[in-house]
PDB file of N, CA and C in Angstrom:
ATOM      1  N   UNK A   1     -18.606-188.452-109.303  1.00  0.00           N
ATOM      2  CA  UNK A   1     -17.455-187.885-108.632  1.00  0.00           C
ATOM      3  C   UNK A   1     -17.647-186.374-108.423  1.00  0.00           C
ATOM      4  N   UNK A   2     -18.290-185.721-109.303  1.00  0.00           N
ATOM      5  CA  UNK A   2     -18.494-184.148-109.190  1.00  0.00           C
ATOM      6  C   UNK A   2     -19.666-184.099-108.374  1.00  0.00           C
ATOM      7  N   UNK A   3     -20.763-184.531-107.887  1.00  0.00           N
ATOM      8  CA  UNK A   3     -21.350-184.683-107.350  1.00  0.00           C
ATOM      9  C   UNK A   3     -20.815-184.998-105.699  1.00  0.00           C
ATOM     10  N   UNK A   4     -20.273-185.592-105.293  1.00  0.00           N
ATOM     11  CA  UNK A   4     -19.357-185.716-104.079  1.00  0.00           C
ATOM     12  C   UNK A   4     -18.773-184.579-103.819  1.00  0.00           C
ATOM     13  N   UNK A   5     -17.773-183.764-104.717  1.00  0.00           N
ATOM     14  CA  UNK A   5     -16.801-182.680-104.633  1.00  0.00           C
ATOM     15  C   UNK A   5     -17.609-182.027-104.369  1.00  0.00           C
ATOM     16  N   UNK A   6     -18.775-181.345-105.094  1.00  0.00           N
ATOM     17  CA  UNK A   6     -19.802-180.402-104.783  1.00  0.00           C
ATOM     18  C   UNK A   6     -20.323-180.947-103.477  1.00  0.00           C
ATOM     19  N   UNK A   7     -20.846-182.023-103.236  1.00  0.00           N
ATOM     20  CA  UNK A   7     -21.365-181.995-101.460  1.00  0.00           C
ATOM     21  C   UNK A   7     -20.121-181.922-100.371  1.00  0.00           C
ATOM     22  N   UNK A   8     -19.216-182.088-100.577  1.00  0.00           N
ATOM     23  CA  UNK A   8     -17.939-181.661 -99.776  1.00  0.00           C
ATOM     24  C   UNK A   8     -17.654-180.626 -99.461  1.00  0.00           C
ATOM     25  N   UNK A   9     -17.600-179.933-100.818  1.00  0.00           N
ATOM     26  CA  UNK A   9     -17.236-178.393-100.912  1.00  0.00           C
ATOM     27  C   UNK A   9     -18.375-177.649-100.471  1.00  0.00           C
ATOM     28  N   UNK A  10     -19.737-178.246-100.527  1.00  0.00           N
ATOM     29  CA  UNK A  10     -21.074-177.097 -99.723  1.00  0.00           C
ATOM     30  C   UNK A  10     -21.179-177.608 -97.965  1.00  0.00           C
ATOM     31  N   UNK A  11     -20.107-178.372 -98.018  1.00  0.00           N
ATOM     32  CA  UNK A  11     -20.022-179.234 -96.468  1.00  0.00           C
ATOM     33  C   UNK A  11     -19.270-177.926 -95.599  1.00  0.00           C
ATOM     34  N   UNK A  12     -18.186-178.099 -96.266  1.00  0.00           N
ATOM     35  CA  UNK A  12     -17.216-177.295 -95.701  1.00  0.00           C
ATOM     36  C   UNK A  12     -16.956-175.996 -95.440  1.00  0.00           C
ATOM     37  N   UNK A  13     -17.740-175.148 -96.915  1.00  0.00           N
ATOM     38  CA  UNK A  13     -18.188-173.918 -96.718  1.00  0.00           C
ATOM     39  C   UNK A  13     -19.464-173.304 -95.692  1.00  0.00           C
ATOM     40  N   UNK A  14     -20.419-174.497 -95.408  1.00  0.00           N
ATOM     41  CA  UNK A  14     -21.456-174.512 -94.407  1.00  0.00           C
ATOM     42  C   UNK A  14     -20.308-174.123 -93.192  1.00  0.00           C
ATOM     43  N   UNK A  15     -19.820-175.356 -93.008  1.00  0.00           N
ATOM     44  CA  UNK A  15     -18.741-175.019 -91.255  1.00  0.00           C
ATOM     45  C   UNK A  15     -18.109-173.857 -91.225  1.00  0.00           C
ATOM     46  N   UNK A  16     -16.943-173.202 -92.123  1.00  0.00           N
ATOM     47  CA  UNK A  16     -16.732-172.419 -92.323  1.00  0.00           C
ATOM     48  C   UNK A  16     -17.728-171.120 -91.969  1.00  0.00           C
ATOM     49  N   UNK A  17     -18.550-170.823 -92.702  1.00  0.00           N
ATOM     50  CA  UNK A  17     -19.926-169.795 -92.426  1.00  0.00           C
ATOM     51  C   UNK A  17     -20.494-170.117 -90.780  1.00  0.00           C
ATOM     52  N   UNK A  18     -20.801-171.102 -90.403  1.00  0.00           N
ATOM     53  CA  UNK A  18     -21.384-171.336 -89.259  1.00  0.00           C
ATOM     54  C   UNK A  18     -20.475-171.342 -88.180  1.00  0.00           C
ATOM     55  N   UNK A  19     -19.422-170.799 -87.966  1.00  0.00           N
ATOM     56  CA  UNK A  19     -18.268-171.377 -86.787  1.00  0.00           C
ATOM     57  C   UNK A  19     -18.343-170.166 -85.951  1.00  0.00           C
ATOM     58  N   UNK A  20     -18.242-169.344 -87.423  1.00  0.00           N
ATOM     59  CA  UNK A  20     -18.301-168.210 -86.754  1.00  0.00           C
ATOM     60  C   UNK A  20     -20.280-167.270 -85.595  1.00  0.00           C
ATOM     61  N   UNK A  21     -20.875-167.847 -86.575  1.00  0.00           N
ATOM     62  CA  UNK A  21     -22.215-167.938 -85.708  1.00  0.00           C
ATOM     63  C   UNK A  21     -22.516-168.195 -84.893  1.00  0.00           C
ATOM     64  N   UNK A  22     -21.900-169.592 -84.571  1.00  0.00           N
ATOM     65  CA  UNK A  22     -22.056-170.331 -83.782  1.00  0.00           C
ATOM     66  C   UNK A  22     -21.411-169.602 -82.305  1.00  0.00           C
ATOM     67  N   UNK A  23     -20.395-169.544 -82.377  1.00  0.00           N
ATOM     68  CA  UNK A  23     -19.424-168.389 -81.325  1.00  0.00           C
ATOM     69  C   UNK A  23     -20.350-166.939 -80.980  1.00  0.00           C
ATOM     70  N   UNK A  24     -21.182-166.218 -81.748  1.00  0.00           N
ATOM     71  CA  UNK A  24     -22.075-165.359 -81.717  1.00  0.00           C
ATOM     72  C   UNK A  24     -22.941-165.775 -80.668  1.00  0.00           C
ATOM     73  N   UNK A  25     -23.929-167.054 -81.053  1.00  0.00           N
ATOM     74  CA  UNK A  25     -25.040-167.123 -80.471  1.00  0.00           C
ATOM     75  C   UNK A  25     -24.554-167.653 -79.280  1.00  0.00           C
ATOM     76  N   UNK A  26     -23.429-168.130 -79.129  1.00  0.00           N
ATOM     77  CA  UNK A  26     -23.263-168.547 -77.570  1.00  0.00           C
ATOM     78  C   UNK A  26     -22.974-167.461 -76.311  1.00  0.00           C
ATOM     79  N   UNK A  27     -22.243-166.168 -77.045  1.00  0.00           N
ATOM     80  CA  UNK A  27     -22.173-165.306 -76.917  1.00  0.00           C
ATOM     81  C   UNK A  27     -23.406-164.722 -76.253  1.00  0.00           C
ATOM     82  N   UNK A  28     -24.227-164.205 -77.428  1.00  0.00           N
ATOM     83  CA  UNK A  28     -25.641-163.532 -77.204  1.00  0.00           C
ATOM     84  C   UNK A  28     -26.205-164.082 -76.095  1.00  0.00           C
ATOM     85  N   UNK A  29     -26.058-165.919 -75.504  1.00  0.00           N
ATOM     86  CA  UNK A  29     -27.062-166.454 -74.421  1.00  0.00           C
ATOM     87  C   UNK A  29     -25.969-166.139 -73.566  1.00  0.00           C
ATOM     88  N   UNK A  30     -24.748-165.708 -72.714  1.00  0.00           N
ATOM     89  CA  UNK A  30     -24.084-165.836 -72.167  1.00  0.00           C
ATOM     90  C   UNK A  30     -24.555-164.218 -71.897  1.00  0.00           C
ATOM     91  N   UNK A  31     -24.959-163.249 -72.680  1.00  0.00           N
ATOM     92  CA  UNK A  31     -25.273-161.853 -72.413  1.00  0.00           C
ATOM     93  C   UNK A  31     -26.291-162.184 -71.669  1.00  0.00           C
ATOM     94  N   UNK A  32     -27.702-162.721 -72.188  1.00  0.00           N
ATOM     95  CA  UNK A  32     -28.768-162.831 -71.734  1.00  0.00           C
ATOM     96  C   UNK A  32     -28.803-163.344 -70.424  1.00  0.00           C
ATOM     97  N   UNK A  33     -27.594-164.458 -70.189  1.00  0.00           N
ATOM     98  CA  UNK A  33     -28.178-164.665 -68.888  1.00  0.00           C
ATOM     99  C   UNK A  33     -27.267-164.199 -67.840  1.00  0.00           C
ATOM    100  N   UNK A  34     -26.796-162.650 -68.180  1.00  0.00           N
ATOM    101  CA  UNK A  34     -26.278-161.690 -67.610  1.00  0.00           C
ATOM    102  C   UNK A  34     -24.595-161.551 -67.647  1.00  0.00           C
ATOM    103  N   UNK A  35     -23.892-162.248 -67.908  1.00  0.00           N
ATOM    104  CA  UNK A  35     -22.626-162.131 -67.772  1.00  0.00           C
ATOM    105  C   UNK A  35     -22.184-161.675 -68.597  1.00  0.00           C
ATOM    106  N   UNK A  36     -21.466-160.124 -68.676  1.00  0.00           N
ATOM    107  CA  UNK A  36     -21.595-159.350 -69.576  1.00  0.00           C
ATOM    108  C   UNK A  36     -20.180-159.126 -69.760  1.00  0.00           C
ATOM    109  N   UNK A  37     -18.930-159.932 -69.613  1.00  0.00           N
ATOM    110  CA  UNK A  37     -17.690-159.795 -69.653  1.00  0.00           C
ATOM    111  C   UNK A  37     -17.053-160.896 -70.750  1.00  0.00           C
ATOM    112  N   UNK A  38     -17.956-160.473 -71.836  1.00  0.00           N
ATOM    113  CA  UNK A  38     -17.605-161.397 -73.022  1.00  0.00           C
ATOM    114  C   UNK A  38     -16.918-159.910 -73.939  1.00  0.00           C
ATOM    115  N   UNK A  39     -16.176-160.770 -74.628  1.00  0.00           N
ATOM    116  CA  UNK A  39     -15.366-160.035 -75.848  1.00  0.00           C
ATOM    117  C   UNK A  39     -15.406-161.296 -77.119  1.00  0.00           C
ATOM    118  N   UNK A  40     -16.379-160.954 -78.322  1.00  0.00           N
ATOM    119  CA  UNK A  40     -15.648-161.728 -79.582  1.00  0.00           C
ATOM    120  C   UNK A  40     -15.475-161.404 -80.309  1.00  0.00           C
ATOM    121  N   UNK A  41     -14.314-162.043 -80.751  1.00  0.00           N
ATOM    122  CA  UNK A  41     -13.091-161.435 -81.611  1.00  0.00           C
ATOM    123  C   UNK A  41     -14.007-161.436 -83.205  1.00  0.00           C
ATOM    124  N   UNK A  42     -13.392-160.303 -83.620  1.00  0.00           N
ATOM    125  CA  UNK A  42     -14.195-160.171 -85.021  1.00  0.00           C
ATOM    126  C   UNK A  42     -13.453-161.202 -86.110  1.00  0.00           C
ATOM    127  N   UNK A  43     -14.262-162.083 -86.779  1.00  0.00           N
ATOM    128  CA  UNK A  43     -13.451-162.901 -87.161  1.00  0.00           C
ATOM    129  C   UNK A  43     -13.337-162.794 -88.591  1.00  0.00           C
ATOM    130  N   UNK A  44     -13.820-161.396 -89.217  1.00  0.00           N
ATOM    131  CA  UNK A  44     -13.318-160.343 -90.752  1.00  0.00           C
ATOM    132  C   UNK A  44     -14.113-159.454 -90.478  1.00  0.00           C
ATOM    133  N   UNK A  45     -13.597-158.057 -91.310  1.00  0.00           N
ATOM    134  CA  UNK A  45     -14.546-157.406 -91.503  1.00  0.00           C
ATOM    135  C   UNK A  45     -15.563-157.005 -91.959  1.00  0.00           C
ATOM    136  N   UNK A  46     -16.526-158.048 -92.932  1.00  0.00           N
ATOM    137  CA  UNK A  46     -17.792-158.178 -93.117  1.00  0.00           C
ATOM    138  C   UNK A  46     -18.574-158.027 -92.507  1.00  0.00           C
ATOM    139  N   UNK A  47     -20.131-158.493 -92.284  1.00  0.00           N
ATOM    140  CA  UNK A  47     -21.384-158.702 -91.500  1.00  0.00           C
ATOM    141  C   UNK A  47     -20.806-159.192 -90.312  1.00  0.00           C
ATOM    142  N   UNK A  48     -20.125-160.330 -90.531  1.00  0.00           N
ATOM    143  CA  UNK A  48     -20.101-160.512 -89.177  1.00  0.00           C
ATOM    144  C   UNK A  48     -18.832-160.453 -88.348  1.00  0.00           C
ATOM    145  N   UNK A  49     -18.028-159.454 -89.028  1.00  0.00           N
ATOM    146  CA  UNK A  49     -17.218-158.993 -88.064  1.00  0.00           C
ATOM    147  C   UNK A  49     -18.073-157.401 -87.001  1.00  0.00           C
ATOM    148  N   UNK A  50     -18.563-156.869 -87.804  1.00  0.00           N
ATOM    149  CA  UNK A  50     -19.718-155.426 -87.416  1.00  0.00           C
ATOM    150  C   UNK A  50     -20.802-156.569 -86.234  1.00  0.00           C
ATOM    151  N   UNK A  51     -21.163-157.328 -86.353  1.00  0.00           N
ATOM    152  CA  UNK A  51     -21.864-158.164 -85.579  1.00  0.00           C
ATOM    153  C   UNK A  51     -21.542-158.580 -84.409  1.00  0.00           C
ATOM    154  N   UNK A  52     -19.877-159.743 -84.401  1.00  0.00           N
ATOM    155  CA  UNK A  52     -19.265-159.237 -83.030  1.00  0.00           C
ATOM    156  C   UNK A  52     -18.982-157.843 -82.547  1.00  0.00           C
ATOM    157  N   UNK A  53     -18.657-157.447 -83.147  1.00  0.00           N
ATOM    158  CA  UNK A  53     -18.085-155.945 -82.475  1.00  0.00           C
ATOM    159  C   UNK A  53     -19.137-155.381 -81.758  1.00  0.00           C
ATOM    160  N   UNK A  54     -20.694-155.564 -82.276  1.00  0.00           N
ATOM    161  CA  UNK A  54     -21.785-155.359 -82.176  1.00  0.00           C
ATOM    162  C   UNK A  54     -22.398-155.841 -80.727  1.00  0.00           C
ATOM    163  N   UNK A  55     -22.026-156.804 -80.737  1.00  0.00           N
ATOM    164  CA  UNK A  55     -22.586-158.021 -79.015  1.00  0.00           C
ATOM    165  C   UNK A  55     -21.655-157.447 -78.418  1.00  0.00           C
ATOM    166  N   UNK A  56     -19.864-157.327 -78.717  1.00  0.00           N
ATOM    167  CA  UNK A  56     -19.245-156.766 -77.553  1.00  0.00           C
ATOM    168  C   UNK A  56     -19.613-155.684 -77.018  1.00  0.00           C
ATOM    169  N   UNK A  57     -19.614-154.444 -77.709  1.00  0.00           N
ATOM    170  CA  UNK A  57     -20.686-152.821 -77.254  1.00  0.00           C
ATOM    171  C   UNK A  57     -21.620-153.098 -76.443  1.00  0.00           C
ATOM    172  N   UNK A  58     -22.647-153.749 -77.113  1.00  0.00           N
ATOM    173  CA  UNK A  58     -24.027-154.275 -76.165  1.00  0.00           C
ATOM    174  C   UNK A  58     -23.458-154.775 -74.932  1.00  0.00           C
ATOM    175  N   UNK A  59     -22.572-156.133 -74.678  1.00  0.00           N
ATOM    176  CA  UNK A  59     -22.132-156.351 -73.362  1.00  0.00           C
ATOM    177  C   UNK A  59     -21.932-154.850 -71.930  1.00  0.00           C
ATOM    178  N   UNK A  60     -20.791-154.523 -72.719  1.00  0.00           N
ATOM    179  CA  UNK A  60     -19.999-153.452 -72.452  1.00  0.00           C
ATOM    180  C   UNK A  60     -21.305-152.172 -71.865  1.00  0.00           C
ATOM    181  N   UNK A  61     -22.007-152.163 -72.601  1.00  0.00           N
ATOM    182  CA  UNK A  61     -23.085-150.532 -72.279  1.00  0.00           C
ATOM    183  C   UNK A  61     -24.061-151.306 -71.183  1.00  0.00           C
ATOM    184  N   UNK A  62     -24.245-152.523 -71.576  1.00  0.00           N
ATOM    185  CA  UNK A  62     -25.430-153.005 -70.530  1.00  0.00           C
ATOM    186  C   UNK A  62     -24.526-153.447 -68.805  1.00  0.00           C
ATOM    187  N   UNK A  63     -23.329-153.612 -69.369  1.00  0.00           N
ATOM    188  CA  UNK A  63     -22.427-154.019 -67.959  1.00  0.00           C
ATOM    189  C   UNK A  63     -22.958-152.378 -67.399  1.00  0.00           C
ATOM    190  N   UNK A  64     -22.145-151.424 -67.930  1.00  0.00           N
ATOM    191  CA  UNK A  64     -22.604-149.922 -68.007  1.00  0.00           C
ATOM    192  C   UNK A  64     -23.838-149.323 -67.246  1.00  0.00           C
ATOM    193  N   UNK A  65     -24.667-149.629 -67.924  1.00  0.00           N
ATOM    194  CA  UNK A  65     -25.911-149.465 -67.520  1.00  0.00           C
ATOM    195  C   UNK A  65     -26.841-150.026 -66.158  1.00  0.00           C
ATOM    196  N   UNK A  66     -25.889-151.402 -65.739  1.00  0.00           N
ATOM    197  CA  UNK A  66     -26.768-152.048 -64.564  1.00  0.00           C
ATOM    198  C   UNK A  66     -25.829-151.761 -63.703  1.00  0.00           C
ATOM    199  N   UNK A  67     -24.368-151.026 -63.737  1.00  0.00           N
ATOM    200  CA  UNK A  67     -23.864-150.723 -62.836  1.00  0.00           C
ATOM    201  C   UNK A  67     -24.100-149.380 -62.238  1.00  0.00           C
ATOM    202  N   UNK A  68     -24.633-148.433 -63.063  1.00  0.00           N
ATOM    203  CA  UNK A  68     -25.544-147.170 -62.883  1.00  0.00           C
ATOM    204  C   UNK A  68     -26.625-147.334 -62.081  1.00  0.00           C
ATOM    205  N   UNK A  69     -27.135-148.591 -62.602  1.00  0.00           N
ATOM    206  CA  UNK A  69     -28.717-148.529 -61.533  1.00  0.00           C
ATOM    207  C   UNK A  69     -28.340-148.934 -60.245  1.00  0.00           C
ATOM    208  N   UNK A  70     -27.432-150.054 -60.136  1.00  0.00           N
ATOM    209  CA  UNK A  70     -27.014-150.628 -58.685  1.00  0.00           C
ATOM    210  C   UNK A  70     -26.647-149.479 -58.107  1.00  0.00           C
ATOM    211  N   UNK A  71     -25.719-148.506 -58.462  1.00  0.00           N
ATOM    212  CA  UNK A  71     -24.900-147.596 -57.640  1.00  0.00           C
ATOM    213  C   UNK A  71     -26.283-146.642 -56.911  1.00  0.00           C
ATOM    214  N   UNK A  72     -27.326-146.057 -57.716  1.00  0.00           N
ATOM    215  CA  UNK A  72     -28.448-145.694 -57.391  1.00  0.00           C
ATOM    216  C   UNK A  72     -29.146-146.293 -56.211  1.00  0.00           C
TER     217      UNK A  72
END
């Protein structure tokens, strides 16, 4: 029975940890393949709240930046 609880409880804390990643990396390919009008929401302020906040900037400077060169 403790054996179950423990694979439940490392089940759930996996999803938990990964939900938020997961929303990241879809993010990050949605930058890459240029569409740079993403915002994600920081979902604490840990690692990976500094992380979204992190991809949004990057969006934001590279929107920035290729609208500089076009205008050129």
């Amino acid at each position: 029975l403790a054996l179950v609880l423990a694979l439940a409880l490392g089940l759930l804390a996996s999803r938990v940890v990964a939900r938020p990643l997961h929303a990241m990396t879809l993010t990050a390919r949605r930058i890459a393949n240029g569409d740079f009008d993403v915002a994600v929401p920081a979902p604490s302020p840990d690692e990976f709240g500094v992380l979204a906040e992190s991809l949004t900037s990057l969006a934001r400077q590279l929107k920035a930046r290729i609208g500089e060169l076009v205008r050129e």
